[in-house]
Protein backbone atom coordinates (compact mmCIF):
# COMPACT_ATOMS: atom_id res chain seq x y z
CA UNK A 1 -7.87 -22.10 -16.21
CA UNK A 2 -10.16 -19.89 -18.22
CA UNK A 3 -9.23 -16.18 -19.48
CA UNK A 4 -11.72 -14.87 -21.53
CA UNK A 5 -12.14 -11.23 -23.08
CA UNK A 6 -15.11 -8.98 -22.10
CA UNK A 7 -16.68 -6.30 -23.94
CA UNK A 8 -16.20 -3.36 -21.46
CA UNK A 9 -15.05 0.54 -21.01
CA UNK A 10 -15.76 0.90 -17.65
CA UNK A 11 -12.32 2.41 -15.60
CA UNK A 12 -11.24 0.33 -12.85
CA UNK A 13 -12.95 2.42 -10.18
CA UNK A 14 -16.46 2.35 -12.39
CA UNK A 15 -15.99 -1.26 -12.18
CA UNK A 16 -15.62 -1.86 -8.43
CA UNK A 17 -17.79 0.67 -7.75
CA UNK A 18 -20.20 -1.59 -10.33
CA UNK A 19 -19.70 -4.47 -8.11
CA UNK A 20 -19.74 -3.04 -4.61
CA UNK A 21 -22.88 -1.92 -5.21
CA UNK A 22 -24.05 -5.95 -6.71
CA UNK A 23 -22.52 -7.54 -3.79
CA UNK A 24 -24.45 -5.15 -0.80
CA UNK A 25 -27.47 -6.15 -2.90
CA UNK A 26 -27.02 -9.85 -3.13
CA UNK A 27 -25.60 -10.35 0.56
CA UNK A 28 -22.42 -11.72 -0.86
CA UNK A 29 -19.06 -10.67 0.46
CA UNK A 30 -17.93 -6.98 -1.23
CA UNK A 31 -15.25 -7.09 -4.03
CA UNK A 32 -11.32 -6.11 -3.80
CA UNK A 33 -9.14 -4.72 -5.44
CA UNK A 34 -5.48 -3.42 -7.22
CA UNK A 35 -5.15 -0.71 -9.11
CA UNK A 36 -2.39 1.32 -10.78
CA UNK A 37 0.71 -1.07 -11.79
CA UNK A 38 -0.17 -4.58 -10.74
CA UNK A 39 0.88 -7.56 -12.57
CA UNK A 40 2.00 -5.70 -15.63
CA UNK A 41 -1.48 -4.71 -15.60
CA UNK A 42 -3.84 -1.72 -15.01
CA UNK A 43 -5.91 -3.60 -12.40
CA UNK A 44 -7.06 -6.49 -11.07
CA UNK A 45 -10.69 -6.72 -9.48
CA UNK A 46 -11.72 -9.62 -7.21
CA UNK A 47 -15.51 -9.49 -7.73
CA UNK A 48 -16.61 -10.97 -4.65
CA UNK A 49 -13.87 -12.26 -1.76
CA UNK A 50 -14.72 -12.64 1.98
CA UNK A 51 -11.92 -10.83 3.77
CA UNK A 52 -11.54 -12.66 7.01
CA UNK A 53 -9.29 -11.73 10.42
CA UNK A 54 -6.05 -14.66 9.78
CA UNK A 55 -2.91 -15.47 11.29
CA UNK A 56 -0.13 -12.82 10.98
CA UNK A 57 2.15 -15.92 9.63
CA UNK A 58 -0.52 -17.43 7.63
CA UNK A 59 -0.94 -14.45 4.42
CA UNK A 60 -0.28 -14.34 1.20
CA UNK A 61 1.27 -17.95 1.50
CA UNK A 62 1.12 -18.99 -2.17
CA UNK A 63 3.04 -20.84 -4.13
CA UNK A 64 3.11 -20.09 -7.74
CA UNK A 65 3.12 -22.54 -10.23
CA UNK A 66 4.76 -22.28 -13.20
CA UNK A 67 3.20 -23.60 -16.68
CA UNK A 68 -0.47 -23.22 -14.87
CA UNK A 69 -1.00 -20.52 -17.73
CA UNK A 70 -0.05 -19.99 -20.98
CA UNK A 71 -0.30 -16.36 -21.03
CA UNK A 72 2.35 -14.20 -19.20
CA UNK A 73 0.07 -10.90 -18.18
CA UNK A 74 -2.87 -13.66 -16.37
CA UNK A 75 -3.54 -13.35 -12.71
CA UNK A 76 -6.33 -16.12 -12.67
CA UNK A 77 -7.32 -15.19 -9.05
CA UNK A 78 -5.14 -16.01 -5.26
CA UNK A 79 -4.81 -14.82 -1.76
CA UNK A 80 -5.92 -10.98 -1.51
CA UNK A 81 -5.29 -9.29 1.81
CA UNK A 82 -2.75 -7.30 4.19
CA UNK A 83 -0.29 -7.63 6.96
CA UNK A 84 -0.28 -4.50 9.48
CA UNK A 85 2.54 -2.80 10.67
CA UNK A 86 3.40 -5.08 13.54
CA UNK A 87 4.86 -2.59 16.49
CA UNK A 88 2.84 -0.86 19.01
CA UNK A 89 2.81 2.63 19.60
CA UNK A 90 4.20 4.56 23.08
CA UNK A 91 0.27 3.79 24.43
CA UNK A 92 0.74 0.30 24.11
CA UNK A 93 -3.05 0.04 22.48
CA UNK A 94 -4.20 -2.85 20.81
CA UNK A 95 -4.83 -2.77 16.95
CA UNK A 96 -8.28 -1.17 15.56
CA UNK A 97 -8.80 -3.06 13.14
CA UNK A 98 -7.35 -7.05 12.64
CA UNK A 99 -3.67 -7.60 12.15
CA UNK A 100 -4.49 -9.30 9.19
CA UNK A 101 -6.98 -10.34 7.21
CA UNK A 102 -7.60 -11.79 3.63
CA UNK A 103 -9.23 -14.46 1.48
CA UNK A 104 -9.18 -16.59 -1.34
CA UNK A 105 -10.59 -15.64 -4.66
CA UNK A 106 -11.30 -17.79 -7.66
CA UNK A 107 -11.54 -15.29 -10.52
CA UNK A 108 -10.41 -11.92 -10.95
CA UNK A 109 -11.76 -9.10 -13.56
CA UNK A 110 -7.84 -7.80 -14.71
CA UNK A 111 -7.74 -4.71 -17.00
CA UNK A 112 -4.29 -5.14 -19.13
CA UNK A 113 -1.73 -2.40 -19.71
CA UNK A 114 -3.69 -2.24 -23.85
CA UNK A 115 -6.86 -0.69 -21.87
CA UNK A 116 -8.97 -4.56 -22.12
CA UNK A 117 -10.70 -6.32 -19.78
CA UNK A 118 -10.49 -9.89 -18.97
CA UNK A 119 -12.40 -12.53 -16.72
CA UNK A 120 -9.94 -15.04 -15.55
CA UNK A 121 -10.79 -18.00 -13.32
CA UNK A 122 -8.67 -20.32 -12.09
CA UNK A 123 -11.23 -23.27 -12.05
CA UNK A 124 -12.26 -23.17 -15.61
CA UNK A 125 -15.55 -21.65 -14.47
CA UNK A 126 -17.40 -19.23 -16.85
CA UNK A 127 -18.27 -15.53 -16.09
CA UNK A 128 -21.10 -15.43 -13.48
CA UNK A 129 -24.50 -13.95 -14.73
CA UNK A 130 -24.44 -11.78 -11.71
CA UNK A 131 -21.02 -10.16 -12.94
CA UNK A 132 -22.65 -9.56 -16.11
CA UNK A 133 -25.33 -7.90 -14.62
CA UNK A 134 -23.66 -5.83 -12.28
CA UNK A 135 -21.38 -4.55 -14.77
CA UNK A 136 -24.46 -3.49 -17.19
CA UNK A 137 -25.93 -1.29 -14.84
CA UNK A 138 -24.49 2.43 -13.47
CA UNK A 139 -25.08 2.56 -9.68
CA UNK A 140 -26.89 4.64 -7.66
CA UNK A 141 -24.91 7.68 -6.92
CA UNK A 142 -23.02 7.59 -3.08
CA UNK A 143 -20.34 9.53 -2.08
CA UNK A 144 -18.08 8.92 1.42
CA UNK A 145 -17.04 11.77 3.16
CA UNK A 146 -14.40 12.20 5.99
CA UNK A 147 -14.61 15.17 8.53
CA UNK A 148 -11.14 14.78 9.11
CA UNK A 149 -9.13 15.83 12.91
CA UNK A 150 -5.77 17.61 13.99
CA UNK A 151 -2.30 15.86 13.58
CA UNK A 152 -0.50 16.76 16.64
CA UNK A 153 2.34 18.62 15.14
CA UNK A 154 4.32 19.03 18.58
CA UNK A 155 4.22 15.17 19.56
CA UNK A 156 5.36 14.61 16.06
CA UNK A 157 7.97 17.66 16.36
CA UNK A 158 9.30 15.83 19.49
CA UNK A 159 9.80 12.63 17.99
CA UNK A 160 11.67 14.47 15.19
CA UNK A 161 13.97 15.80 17.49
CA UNK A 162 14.41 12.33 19.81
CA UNK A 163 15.02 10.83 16.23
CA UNK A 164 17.80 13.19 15.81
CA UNK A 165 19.08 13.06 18.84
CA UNK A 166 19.84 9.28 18.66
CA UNK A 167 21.36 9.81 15.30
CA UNK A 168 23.99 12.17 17.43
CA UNK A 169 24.56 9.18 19.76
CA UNK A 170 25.05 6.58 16.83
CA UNK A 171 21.92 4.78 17.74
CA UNK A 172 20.45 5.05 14.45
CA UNK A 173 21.68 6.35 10.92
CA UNK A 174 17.64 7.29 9.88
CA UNK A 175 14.66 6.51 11.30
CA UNK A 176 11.03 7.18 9.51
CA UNK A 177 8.80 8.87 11.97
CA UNK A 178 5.03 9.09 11.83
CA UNK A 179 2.22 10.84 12.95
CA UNK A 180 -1.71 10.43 12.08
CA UNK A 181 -4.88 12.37 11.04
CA UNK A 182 -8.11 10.58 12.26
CA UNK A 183 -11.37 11.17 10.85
CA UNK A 184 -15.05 10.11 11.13
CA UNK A 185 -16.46 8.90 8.00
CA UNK A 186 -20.06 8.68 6.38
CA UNK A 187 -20.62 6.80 3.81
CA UNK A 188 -19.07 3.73 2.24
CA UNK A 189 -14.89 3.50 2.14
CA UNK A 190 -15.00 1.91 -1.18
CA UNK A 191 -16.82 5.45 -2.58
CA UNK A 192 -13.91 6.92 -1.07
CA UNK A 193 -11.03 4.90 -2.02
CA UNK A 194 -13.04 4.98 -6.04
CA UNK A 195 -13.08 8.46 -6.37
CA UNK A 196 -9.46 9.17 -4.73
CA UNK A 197 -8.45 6.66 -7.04
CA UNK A 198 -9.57 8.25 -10.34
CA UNK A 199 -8.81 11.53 -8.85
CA UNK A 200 -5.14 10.64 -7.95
CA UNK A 201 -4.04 7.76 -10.33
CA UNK A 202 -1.44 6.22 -7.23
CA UNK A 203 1.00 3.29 -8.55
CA UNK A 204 -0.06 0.43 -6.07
CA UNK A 205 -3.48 1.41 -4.93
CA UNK A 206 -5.47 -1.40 -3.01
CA UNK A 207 -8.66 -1.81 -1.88
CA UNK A 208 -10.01 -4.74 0.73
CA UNK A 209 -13.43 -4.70 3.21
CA UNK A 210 -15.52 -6.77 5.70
CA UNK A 211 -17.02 -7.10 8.39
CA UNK A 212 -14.19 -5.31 10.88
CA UNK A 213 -14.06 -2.10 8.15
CA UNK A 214 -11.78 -1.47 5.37
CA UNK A 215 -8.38 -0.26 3.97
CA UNK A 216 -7.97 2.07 1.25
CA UNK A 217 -4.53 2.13 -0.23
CA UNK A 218 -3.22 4.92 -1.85
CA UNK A 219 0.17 3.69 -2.21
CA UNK A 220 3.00 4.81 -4.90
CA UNK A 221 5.07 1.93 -3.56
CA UNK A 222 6.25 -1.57 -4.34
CA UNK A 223 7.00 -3.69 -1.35
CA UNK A 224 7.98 -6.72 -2.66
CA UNK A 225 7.58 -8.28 -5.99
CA UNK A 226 7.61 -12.31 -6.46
CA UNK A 227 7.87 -14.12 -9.79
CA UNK A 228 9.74 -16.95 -11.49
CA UNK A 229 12.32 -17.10 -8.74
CA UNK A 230 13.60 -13.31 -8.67
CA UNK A 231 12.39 -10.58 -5.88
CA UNK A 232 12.37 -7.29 -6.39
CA UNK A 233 11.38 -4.33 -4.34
CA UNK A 234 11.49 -0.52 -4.63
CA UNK A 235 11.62 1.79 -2.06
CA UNK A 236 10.58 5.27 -1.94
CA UNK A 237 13.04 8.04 0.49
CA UNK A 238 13.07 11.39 -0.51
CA UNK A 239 9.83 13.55 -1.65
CA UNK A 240 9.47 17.08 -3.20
CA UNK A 241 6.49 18.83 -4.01
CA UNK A 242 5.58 18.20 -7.61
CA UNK A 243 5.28 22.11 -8.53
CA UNK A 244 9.28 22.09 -7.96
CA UNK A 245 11.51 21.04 -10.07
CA UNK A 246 12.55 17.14 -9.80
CA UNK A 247 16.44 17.98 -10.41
CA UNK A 248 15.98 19.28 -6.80
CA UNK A 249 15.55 16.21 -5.48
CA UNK A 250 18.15 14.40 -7.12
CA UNK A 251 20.68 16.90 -6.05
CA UNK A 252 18.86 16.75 -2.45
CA UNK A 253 22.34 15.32 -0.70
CA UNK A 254 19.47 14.66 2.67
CA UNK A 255 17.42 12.85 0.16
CA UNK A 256 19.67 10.76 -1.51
CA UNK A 257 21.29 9.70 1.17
CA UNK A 258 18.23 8.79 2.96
CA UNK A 259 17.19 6.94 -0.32
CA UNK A 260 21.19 4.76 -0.23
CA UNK A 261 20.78 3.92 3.42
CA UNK A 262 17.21 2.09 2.55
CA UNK A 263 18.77 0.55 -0.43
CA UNK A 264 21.70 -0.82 1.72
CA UNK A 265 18.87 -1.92 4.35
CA UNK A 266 16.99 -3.47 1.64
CA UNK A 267 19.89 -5.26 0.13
CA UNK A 268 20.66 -6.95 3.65
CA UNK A 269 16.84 -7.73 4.18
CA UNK A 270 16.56 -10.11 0.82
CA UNK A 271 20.62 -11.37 1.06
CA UNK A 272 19.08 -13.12 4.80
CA UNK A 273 16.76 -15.63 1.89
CA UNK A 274 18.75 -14.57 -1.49
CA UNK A 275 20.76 -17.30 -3.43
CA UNK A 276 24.48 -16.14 -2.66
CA UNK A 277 25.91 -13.24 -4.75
CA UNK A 278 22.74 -12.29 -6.48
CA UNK A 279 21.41 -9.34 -4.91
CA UNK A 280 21.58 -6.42 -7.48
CA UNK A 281 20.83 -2.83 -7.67
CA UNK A 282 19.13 -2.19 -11.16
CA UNK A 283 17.65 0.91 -10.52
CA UNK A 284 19.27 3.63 -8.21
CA UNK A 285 17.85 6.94 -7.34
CA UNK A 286 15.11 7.52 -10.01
CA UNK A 287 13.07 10.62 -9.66
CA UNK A 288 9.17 9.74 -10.23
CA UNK A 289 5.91 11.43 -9.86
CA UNK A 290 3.64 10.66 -7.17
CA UNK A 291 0.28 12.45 -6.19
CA UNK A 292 0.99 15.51 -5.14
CA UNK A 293 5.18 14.94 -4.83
CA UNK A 294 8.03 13.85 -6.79
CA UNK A 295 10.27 10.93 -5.52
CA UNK A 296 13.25 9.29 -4.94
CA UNK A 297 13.21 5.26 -5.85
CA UNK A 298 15.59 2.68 -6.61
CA UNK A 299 14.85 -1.19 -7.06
CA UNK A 300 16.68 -3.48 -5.39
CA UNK A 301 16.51 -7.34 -6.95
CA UNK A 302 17.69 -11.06 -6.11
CA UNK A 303 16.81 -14.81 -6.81
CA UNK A 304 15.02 -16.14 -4.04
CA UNK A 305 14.62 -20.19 -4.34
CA UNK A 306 11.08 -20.92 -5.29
CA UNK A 307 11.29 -23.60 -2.50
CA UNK A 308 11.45 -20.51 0.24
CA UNK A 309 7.92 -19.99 1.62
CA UNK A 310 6.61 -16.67 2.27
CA UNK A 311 6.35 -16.64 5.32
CA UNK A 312 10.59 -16.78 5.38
CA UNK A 313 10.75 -13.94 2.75
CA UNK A 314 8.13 -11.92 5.04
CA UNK A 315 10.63 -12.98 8.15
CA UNK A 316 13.23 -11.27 6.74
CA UNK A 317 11.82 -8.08 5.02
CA UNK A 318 9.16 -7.12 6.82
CA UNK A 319 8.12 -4.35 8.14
CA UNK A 320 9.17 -2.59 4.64
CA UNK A 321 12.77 -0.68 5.04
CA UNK A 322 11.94 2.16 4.09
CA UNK A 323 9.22 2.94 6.95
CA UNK A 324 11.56 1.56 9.71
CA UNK A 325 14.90 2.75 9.91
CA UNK A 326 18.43 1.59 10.23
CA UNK A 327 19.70 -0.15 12.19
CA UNK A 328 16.06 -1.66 11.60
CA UNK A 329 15.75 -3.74 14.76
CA UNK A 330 17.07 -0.41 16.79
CA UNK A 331 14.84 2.01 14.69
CA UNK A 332 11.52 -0.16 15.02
CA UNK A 333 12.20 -0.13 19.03
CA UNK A 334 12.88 3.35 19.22
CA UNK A 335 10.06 4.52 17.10
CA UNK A 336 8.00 2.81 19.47
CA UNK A 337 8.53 4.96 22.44
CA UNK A 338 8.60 8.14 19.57
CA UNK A 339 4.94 7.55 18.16
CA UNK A 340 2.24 7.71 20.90
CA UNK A 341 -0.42 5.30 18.95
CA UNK A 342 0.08 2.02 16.63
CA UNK A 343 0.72 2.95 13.25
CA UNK A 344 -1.93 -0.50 12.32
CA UNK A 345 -2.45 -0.60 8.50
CA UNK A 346 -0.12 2.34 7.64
CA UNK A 347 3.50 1.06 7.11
CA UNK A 348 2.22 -2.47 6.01
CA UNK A 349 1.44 -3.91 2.81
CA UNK A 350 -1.66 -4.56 0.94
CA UNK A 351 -1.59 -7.44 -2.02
CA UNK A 352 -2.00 -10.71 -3.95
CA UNK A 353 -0.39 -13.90 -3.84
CA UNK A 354 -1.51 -15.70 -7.36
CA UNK A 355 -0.59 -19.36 -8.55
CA UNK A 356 -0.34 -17.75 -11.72
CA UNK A 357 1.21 -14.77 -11.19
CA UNK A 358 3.81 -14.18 -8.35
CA UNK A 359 3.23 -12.13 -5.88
CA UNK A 360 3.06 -8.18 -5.58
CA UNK A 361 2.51 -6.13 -2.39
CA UNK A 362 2.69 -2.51 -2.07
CA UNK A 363 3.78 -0.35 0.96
CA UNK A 364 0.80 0.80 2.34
CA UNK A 365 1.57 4.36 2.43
CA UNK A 366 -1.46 7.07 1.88
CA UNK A 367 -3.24 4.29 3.66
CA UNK A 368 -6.68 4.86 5.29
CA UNK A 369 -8.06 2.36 7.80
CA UNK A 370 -11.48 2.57 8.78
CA UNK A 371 -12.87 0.59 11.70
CA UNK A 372 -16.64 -0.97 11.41
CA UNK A 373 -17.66 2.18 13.32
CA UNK A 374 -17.08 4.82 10.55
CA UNK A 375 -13.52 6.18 12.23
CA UNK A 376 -10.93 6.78 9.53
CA UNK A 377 -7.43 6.83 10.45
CA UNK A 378 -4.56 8.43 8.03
CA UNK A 379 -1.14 7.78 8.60
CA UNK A 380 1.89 10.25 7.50
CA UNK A 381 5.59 10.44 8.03
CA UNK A 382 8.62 10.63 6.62
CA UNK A 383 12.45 9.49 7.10
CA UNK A 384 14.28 11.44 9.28
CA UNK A 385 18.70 11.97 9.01
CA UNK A 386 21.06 13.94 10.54
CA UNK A 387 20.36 16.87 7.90
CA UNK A 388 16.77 16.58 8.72
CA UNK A 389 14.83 20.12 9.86
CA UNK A 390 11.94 19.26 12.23
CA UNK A 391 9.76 22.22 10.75
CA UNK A 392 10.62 20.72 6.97
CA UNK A 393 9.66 17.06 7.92
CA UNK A 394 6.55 18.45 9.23
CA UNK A 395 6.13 20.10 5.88
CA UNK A 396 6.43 16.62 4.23
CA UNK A 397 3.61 15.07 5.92
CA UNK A 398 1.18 18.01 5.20
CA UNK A 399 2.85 17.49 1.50
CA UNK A 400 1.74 13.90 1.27
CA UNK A 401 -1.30 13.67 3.03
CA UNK A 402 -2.88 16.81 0.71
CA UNK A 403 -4.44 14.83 -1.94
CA UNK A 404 -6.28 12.96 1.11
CA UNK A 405 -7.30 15.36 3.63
CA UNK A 406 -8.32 18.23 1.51
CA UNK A 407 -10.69 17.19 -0.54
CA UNK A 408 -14.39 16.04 -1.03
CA UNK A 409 -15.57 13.41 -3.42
CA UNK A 410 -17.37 16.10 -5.07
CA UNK A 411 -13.85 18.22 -5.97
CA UNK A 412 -14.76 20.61 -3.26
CA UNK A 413 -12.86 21.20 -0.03
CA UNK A 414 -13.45 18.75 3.63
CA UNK A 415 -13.93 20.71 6.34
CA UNK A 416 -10.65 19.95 7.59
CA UNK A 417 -9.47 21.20 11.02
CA UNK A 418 -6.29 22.91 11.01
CA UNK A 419 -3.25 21.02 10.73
CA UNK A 420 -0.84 22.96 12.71
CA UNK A 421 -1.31 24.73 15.70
């Protein structure tokens, strides 16, 4: 394996934008990517990686291999891709874009937490003179903008109140219900996901294209975490806008116990492949910034034989917790009759499987899927208890989707159609 040190001060979004711009004008597939907290690092850029349409039980199936590295921060390259949120919606529609898709790269471009660049490969190969190139020259200046739709606040208000309802009855103790903003687009997703990036700084952003469109992850959220034998994930319940004061939302008792009944729910999910006794709690109602919001996370850990495939971990934790519901089985079918369309991308998980590294997958939250004909779809929600006040919850997803919807590339405003009726 080769990891080798580049002379380079591009930011992560300079760089992909760098390479898009390469790959369009060599006819190669585009480049992917992860930015924020990934690997213990500050990014890591595929430079060129056909994402293909692939078997729901066939991603990010990668066993890693210990000793194939001598350095602990390398990535080398892997699987890149994402898994969709499997239900349908109350339409019973098909997906828009694939259920899942993904591809293998050889080589990444990682930026380490010390601000340097490094080309890793996992063949031994050297860096490609077309990398070089791209990377030397500024591209042309492009911008994507979305003319961004209504959310229907009344479908999502009834939902809301369904949701509560069935909490009444003892059908459910939370459920997370969602609603969506679509959008037409012009101009290329990965301008948009580069400057919402930079603009934004999210934790577990992600970035993948092809031929069937695109998904730009905006995600503050770790799904699931895969190294050296031990899982981890770290799921987000309870959000306050970040001009009040965080305290709030620690002494929030709606919040926090929204964010105990996901950690309970995530506890069962990784004690179905754990090794007996060792799922831990090491973190427990943190209060972090996000963009836009504060919120509530706690990390939830275990040893997971290296012997258990994905696809068994993905069995038994997926869809993520903390956009389902508990019971999770009961939640996921009654959140199917409660949202009219497929939630697709949004509520699934974006990542990379690495030899080297483990694997890390985000919740793909702030998530925008665009089709191949330039629609843009946005999808919002939030976890709904017995405390829960429909008019706040609606509120919550205006909260998180503002950093999204309201803005151009330029810094000035979308023309966004009003949000609530």
């Amino acid at each position: 394996m080769r990891i080798e040190r580049i002379a380079l001060t591009r930011s992560a979004p300079e760089v992909l934008r760098c390479l898009a711009a390469a790959t369009t004008r060599l006819g190669v597939p585009p480049p992917a990517a992860l930015i924020g907290d990934w690997f213990g690092s500050r990014a890591v850029v595929a430079p060129s990686v056909a994402v293909e349409p692939v078997a729901v039980t066939g991603v990010f199936d990668v066993a890693q291999r210990v000793g194939l590295s001598s350095r602990g921060d390398a990535v080398g390259g892997g699987w890149l891709g994402y898994l969709s949120y499997p239900d349908p919606g109350r339409d019973g529609a098909g997906p828009r874009i694939p259920d899942a898709a993904g591809g293998w790269t050889d080589d990444v471009l990682r930026l380490d937490a010390d601000g340097h660049w490094w080309y890793e490969n996992l063949s031994d190969a050297a860096v490609p003179g077309w990398i070089v190139d791209a990377l030397a020259v500024d591209p042309a200046p492009s911008e994507c903008h979305v003319d961004w739709g209504v959310a229907d606040r009344d479908t999502h208000r009834a939902g809301v109140l369904a949701c509560l309802d069935a909490i009444a009855a003892g059908e459910v103790y939370q459920a997370c219900v969602c609603t969506q903003i679509v959008g037409t687009a012009t101009g290329s997703p990965v301008d948009f996901f580069a400057e919402a990036v930079a603009r934004t700084a999210p934790a577990r952003a992600a970035f993948v294209s092809g031929r069937w469109g695109a998904v730009a992850s905006l995600s503050p959220e770790l799904f699931l975490r895969r190294a050296d034998g031990t899982v981890t994930s770290s799921p987000i319940k309870g959000t306050l806008l970040l001009s009040e004061s965080p305290s709030a939302l620690r002494d929030s008792v709606k919040d926090v116990a929204e964010n105990v009944m996901i950690v309970d729910l995530v506890r069962n999910d990784l004690g179905r492949v754990a090794v007996t006794g060792s799922v831990t709690v090491p973190e427990l109602l943190t209060v972090r910034p996000a963009p836009g919001v504060w919120h509530l996370v706690s990390t939830v850990a275990a040893r997971v034989d290296p012997d258990v495939p994905m696809t068994t971990l993905l069995a038994a934790t997926f869809p993520p917790a903390s956009v389902t519901g508990t019971p999770k089985g009961r939640a996921r079918r009654l959140l199917e009759t409660w949202e009219p369309v497929r939630r697709g991308i949004y509520c699934g998980t974006v990542g990379l499987a690495s030899p080297v590294a483990g694997a890390e997958l985000n919740v793909a939250i702030r998530t925008v899927e665009f089709d191949d004909a330039g629609r843009a779809v946005l999808g919002v929600g939030g976890g709904i208890t017995a405390d829960s006040d429909p008019d706040g919850e609606w509120d919550e997803c205006l909260h998180k989707a503002a950093t999204i919807v309201h803005r151009s590339p330029s810094g000035a405003q979308h023309r966004v159609v009003e949000l609530t009726p």
